[in-house]
Protein backbone atom coordinates (compact mmCIF):
# COMPACT_ATOMS: atom_id res chain seq x y z
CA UNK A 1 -43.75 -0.21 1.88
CA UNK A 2 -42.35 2.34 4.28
CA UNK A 3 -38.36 3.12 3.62
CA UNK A 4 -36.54 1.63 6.73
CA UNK A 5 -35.47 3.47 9.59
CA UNK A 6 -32.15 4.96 9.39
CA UNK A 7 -32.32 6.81 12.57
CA UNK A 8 -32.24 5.56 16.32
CA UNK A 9 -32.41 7.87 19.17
CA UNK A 10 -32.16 6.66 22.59
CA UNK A 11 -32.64 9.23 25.86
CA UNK A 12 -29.79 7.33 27.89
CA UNK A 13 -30.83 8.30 31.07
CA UNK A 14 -34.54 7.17 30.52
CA UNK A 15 -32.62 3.43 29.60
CA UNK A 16 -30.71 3.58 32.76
CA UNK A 17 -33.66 3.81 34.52
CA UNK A 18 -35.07 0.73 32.99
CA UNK A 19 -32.21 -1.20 33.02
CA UNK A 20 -31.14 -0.81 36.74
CA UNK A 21 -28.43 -3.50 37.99
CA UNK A 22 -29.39 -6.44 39.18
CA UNK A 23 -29.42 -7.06 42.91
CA UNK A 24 -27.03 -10.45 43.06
CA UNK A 25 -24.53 -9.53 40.60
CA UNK A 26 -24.60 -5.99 41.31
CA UNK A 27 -24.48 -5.22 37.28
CA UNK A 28 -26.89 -5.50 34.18
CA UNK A 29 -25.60 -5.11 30.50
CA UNK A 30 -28.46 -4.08 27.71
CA UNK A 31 -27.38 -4.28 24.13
CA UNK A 32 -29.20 -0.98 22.49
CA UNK A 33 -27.47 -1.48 19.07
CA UNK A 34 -26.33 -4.57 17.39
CA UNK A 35 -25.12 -4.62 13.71
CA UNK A 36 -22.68 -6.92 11.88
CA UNK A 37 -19.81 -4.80 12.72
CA UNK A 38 -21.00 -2.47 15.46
CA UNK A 39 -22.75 -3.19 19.13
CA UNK A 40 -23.57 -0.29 21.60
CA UNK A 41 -24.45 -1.97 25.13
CA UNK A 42 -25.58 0.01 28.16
CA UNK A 43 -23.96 -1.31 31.42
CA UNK A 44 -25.34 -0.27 34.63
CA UNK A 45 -22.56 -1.27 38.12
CA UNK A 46 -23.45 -0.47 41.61
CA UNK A 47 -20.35 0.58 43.42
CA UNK A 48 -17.69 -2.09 43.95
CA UNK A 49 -19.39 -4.16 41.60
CA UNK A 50 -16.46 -5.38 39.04
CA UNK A 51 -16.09 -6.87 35.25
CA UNK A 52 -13.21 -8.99 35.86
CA UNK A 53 -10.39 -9.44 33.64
CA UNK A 54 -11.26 -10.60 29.88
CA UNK A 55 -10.43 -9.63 26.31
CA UNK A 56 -12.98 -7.91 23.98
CA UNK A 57 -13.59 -9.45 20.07
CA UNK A 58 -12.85 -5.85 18.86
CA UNK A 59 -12.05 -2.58 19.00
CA UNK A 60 -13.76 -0.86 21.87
CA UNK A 61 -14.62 2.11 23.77
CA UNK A 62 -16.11 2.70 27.01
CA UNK A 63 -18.04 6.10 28.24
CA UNK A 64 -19.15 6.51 31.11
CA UNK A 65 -22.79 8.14 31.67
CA UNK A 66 -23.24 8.39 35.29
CA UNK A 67 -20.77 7.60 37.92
CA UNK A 68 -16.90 6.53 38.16
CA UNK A 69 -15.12 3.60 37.32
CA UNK A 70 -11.57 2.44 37.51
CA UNK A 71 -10.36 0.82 34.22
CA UNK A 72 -7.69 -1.30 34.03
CA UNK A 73 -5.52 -2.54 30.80
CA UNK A 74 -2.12 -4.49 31.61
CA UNK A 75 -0.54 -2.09 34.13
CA UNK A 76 -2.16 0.99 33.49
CA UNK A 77 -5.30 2.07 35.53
CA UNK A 78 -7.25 5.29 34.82
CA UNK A 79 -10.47 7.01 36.92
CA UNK A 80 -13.29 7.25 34.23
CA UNK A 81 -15.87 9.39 34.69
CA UNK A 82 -18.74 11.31 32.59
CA UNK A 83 -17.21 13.38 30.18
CA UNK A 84 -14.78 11.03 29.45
CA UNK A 85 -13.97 8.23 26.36
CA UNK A 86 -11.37 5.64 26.95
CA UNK A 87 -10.60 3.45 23.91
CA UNK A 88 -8.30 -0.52 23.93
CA UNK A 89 -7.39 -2.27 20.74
CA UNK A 90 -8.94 -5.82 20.13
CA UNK A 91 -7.21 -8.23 21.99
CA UNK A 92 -5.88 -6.18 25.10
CA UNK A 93 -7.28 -7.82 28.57
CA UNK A 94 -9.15 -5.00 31.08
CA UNK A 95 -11.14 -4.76 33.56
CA UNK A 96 -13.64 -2.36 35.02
CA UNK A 97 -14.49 -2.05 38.60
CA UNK A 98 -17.81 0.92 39.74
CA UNK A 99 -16.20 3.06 41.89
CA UNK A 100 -19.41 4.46 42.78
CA UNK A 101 -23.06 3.58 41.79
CA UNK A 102 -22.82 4.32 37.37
CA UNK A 103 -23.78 3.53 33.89
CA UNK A 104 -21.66 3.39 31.03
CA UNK A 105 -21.97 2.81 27.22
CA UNK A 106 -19.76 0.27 25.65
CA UNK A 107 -19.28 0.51 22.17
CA UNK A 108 -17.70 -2.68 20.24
CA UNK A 109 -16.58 -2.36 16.55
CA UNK A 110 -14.93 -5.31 13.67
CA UNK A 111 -13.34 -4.56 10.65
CA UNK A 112 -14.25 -7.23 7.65
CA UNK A 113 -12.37 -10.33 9.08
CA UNK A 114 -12.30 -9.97 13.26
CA UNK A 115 -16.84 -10.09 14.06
CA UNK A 116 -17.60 -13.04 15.96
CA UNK A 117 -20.89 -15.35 14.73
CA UNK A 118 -23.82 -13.16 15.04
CA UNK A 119 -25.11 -14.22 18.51
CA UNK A 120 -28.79 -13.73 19.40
């Protein structure tokens, strides 16, 4: 029985290219990575495209691969772009609108109590 895999490399921009958005909603979401406590989702935007207001069941971080974004939490809006890492507590409602045509990597984390059901 071969030992099971304990790494996984992706090449992002190789992904991004597969997973373009798609045309009507002008986004597409890819989960590359999905644990009990840990999912890593590739979002591709085209510019103006928007992820309106909601709250995340964990910790999270977004990082932008390609292109700009404006995130927004409460009050406070920042310009994301590649290069950068932008991390809101579980619980706190943003939103993300593609300020141009981009990709980022959304990373969602629980501690032992907060994980959702295991959806498939």
């Amino acid at each position: 029985m071969a030992p099971p895999e304990t790494i996984t490399q992706f090449d992002l921009n190789a992904e991004i290219e597969r997973f373009p958005p798609d045309v009507p909603s002008g986004r597409r979401s890819e989960t590359l990575i999905k644990t009990p406590r840990l999912r890593v989702v590739l979002i591709t935007m085209r510019d103006g495209t928007e992820l309106h207001e909601h709250v995340a069941p964990g910790t999270i971080t977004v990082q932008p691969i390609r292109g700009r974004f404006a995130f927004t939490a409460g009050d406070d809006e920042r310009e994301i772009a590649a290069g950068t890492l932008i991390s809101v507590e579980s619980g706190v409602r943003h939103a993300v609108r593609a300020l141009e045509d981009g990709a980022f990597l959304l990373t969602i984390g629980w501690s032992g109590g907060d994980r959702p059901g295991d959806e498939s």
